[in-house]
C-alpha atoms as a PDB file:
ATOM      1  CA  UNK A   1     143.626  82.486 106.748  1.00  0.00           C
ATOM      2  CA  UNK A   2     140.817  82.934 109.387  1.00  0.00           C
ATOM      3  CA  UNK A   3     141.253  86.103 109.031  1.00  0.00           C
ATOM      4  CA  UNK A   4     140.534  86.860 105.575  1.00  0.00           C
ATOM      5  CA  UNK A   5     137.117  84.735 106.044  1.00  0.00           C
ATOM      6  CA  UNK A   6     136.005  87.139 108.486  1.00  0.00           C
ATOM      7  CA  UNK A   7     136.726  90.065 106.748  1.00  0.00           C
ATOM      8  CA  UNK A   8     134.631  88.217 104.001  1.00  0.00           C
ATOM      9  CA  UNK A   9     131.849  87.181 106.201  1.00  0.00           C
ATOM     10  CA  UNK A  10     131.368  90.799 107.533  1.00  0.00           C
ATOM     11  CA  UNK A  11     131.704  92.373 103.504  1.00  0.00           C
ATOM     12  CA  UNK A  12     128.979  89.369 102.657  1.00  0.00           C
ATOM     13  CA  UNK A  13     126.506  90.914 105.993  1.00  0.00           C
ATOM     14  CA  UNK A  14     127.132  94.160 105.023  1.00  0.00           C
ATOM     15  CA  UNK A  15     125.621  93.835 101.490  1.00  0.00           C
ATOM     16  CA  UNK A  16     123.223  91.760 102.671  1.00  0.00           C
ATOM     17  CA  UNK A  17     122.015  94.638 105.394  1.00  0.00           C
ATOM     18  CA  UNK A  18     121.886  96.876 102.378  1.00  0.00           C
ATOM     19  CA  UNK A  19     119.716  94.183 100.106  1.00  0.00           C
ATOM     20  CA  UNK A  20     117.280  94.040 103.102  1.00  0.00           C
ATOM     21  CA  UNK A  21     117.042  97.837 103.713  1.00  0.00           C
ATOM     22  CA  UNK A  22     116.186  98.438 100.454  1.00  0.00           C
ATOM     23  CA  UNK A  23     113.557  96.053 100.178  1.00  0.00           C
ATOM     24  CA  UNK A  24     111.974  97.498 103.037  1.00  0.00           C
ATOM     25  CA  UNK A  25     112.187 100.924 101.946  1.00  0.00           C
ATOM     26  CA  UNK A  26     110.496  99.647  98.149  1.00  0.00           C
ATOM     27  CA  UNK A  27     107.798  98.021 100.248  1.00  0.00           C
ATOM     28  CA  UNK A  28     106.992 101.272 102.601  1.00  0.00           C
ATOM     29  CA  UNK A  29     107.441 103.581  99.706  1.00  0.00           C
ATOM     30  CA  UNK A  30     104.285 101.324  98.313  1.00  0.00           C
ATOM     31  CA  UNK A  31     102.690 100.912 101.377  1.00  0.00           C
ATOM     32  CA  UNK A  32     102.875 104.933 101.620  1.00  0.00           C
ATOM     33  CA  UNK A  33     101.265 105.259  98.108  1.00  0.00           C
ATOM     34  CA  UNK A  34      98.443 103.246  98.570  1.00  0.00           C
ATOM     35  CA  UNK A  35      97.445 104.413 101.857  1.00  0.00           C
ATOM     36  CA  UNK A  36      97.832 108.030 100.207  1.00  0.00           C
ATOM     37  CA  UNK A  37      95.313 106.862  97.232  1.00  0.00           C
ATOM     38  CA  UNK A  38      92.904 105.227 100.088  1.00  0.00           C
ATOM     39  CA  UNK A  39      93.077 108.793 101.756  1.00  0.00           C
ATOM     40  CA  UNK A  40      91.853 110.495  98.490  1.00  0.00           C
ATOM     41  CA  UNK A  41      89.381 107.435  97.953  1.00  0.00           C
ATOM     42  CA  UNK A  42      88.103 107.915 101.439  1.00  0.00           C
ATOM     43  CA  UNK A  43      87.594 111.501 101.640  1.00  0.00           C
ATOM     44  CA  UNK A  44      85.685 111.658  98.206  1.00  0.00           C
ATOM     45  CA  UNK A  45      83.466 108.951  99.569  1.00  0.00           C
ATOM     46  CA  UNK A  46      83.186 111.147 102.502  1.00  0.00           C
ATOM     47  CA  UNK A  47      82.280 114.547 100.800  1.00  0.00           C
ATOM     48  CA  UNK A  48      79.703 112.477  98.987  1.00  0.00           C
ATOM     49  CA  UNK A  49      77.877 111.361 101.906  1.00  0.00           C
ATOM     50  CA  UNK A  50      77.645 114.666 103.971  1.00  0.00           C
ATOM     51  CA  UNK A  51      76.379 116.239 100.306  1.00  0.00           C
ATOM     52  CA  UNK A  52      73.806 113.557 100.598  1.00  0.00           C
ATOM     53  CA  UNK A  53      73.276 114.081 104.333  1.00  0.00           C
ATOM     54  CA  UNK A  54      72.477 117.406 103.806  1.00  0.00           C
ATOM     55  CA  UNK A  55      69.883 117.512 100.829  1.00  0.00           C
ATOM     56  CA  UNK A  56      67.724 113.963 102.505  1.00  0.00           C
ATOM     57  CA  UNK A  57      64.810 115.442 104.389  1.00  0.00           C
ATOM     58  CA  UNK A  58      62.161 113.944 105.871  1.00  0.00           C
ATOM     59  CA  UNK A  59      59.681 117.585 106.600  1.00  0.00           C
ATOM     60  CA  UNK A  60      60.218 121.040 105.117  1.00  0.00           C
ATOM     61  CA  UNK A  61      61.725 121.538 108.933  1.00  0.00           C
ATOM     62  CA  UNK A  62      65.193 119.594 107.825  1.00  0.00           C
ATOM     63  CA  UNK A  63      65.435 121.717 104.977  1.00  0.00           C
ATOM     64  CA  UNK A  64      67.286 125.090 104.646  1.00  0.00           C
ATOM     65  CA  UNK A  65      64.794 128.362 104.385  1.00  0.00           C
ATOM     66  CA  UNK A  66      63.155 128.755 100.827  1.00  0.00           C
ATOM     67  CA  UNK A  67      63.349 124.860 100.321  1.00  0.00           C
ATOM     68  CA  UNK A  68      60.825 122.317 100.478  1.00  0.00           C
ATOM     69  CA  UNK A  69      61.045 118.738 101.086  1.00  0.00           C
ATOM     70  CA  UNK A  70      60.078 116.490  98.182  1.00  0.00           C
ATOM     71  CA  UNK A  71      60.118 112.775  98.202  1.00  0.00           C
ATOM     72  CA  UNK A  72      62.930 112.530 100.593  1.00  0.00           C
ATOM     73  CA  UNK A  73      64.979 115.607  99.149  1.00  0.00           C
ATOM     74  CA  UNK A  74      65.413 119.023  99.911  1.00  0.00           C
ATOM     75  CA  UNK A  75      64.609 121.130  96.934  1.00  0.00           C
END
């Protein structure tokens, strides 16, 4: 009889080890997505700054050639 429980025990583990993988791969597959959509979030913030960097002046010097600077931007 013992040995029927263990054979039960270990079938009862074994679907338990497959429960707890499977959570964990649900939870990195949406730990993956949302660090991809922070990616895209971050790198649009990003491109918007260095667009900004690039057109705030503070003399015609900071601006390229056939621009002026005009209250603050390069125009």
């Amino acid at each position: 009889m013992r040995g029927a429980v263990k054979g039960q025990l270990s079938a009862e583990m074994v679907i338990l080890l497959v429960v707890v993988i499977a959570v964990i791969a649900i939870v990195a597959s949406n730990l993956f997505k949302g660090a991809k959509t922070a990616s895209h979030g971050f790198e649009s913030k990003v491109g918007n700054m260095t667009a900004n960097m690039n057109q705030t002046c503070f003399t015609d010097m900071d601006c390229p050639s056939g621009q002026s600077c005009v209250d603050g931007r390069c125009q």
